[in-house]
N, C-alpha and C. Protein backbone atom coordinates (compact mmCIF):
# COMPACT_ATOMS: atom_id res chain seq x y z
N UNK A 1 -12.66 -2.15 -12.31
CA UNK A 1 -11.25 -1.84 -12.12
C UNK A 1 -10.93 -0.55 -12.85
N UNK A 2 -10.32 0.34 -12.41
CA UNK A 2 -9.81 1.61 -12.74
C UNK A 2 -8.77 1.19 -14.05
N UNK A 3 -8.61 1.81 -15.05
CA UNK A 3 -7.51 1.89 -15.87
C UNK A 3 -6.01 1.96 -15.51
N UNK A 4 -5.98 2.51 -14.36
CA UNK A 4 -4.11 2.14 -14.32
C UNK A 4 -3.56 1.15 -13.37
N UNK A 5 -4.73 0.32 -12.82
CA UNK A 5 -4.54 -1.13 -12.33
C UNK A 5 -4.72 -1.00 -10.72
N UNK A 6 -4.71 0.58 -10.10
CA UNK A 6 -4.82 0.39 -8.64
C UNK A 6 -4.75 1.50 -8.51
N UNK A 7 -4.94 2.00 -6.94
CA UNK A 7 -5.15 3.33 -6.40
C UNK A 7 -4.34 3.50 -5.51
N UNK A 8 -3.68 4.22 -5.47
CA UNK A 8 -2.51 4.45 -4.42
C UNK A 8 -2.99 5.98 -2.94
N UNK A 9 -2.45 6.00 -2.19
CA UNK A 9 -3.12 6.68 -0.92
C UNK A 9 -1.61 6.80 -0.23
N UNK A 10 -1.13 8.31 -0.66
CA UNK A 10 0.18 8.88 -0.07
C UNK A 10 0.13 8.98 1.76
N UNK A 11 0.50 8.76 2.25
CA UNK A 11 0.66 9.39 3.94
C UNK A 11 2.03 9.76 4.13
N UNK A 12 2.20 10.42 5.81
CA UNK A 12 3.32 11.11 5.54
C UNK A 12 4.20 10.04 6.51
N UNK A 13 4.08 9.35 6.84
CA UNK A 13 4.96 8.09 7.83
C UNK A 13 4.83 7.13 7.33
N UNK A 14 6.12 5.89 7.46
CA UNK A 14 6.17 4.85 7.63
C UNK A 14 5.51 3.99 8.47
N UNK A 15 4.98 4.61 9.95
CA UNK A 15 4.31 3.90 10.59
C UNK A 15 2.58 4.30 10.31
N UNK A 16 2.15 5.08 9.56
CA UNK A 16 0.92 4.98 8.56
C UNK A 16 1.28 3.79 7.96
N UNK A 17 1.86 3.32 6.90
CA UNK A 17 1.68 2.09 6.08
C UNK A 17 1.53 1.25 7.17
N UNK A 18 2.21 0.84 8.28
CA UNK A 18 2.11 0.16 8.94
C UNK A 18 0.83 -0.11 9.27
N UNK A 19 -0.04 0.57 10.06
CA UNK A 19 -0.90 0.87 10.38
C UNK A 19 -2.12 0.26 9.58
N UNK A 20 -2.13 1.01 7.88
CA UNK A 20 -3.06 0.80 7.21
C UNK A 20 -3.05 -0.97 7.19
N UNK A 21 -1.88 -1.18 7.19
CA UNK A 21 -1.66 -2.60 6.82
C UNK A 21 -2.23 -3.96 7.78
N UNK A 22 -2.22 -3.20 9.18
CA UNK A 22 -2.74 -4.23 10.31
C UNK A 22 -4.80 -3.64 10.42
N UNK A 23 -4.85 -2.44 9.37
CA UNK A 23 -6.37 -2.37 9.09
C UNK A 23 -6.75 -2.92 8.11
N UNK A 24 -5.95 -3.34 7.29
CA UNK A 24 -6.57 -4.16 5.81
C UNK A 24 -6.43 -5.77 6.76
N UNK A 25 -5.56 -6.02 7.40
CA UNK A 25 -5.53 -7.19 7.70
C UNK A 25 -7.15 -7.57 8.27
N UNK A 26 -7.44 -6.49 9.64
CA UNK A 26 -8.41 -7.10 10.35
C UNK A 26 -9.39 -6.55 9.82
N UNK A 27 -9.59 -6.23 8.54
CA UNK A 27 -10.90 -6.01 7.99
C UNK A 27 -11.40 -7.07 6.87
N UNK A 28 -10.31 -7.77 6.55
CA UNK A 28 -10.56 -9.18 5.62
C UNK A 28 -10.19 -8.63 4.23
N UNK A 29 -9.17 -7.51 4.18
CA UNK A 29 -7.89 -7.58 3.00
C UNK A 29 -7.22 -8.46 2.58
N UNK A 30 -6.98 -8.61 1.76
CA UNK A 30 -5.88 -9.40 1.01
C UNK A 30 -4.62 -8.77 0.95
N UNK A 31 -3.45 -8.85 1.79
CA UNK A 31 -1.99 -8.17 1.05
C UNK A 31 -1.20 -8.59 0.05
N UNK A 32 -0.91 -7.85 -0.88
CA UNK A 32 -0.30 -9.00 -1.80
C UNK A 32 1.16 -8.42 -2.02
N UNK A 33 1.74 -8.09 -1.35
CA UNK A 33 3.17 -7.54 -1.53
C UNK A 33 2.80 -6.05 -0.09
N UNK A 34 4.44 -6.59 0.81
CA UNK A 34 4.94 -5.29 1.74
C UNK A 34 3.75 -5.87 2.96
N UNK A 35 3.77 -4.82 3.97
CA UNK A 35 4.61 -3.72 3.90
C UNK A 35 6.36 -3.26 3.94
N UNK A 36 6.70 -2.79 2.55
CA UNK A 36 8.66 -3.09 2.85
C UNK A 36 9.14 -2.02 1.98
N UNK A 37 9.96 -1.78 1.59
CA UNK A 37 10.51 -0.92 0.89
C UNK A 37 10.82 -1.13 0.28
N UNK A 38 10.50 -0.34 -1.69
CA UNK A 38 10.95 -1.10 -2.72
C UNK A 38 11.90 -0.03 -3.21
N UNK A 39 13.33 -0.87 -3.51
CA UNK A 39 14.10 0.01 -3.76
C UNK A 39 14.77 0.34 -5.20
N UNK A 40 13.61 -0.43 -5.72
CA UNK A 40 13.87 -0.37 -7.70
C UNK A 40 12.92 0.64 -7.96
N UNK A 41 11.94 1.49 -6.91
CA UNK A 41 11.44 3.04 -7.06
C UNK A 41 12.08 3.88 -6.71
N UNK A 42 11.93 5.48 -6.96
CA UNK A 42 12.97 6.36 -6.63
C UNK A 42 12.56 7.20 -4.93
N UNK A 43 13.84 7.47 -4.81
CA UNK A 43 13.70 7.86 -3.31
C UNK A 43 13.40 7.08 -2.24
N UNK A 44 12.64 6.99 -1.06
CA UNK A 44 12.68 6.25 -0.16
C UNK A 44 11.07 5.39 -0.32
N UNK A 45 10.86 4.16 -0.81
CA UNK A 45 9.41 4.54 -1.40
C UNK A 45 9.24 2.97 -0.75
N UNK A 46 8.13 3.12 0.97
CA UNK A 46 7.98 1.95 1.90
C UNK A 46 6.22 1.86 1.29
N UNK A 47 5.62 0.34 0.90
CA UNK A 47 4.51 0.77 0.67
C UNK A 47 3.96 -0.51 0.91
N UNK A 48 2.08 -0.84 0.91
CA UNK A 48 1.94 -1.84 1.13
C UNK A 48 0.65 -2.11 -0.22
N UNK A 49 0.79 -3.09 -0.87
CA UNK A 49 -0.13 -3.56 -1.88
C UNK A 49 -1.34 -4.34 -1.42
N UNK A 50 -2.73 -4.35 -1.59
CA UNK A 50 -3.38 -5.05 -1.22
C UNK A 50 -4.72 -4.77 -1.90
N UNK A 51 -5.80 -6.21 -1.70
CA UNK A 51 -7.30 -5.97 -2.55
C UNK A 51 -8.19 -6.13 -1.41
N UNK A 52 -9.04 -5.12 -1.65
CA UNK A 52 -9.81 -5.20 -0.86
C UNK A 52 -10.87 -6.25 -0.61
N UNK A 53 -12.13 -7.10 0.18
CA UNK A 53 -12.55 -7.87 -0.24
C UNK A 53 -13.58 -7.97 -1.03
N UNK A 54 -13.72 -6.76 -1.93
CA UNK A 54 -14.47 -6.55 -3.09
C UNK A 54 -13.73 -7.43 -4.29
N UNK A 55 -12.33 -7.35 -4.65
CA UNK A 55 -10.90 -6.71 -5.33
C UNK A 55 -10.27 -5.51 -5.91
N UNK A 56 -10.93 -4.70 -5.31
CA UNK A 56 -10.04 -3.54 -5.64
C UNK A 56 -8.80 -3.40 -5.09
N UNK A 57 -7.84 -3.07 -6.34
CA UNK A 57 -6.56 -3.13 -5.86
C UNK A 57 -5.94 -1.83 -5.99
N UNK A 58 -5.62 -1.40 -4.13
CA UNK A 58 -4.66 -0.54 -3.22
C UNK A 58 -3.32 -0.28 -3.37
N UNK A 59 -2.76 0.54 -2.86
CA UNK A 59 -1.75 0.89 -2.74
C UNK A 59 -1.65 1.65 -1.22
N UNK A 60 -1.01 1.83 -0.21
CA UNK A 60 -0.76 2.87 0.69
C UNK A 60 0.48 3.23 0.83
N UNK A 61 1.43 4.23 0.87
CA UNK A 61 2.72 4.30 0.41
C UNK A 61 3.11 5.60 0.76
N UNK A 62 4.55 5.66 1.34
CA UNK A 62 5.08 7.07 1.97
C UNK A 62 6.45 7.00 1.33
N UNK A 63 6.92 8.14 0.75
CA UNK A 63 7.95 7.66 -0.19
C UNK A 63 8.88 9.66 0.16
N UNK A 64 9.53 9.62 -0.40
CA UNK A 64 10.62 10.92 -0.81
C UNK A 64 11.11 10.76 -2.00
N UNK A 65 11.29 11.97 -2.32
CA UNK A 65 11.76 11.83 -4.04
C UNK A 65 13.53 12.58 -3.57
């Protein structure tokens, strides 16, 4: 596990997270939060949390400041 608990992977659409999210599904991901928009981050920040089936834990996320 990396030191700051997960790896995050910027794209420039909302329908990227989407996307990544129905590829973690059919690859045997784990999601563990989203894909939704969290609005206790700043700007517009839609993202999806998930471990891979190693556990490495993801981030994919399209946001505006």
């Amino acid at each position: 596990m990396n030191p700051f608990g997960h790896v995050d992977i910027r794209v420039t659409s909302r329908e990227e997270v989407e996307r990544m999210a129905a590829v973690v599904r059919s690859a045997g991901g784990r999601i563990t939060s989203g894909p939704k928009v969290y609005p206790e981050y700043r700007g517009t920040y839609f993202a999806v949390f998930f471990e891979d089936p190693s556990g490495n834990r993801l981030e994919v996320v399209y946001r505006t400041i």
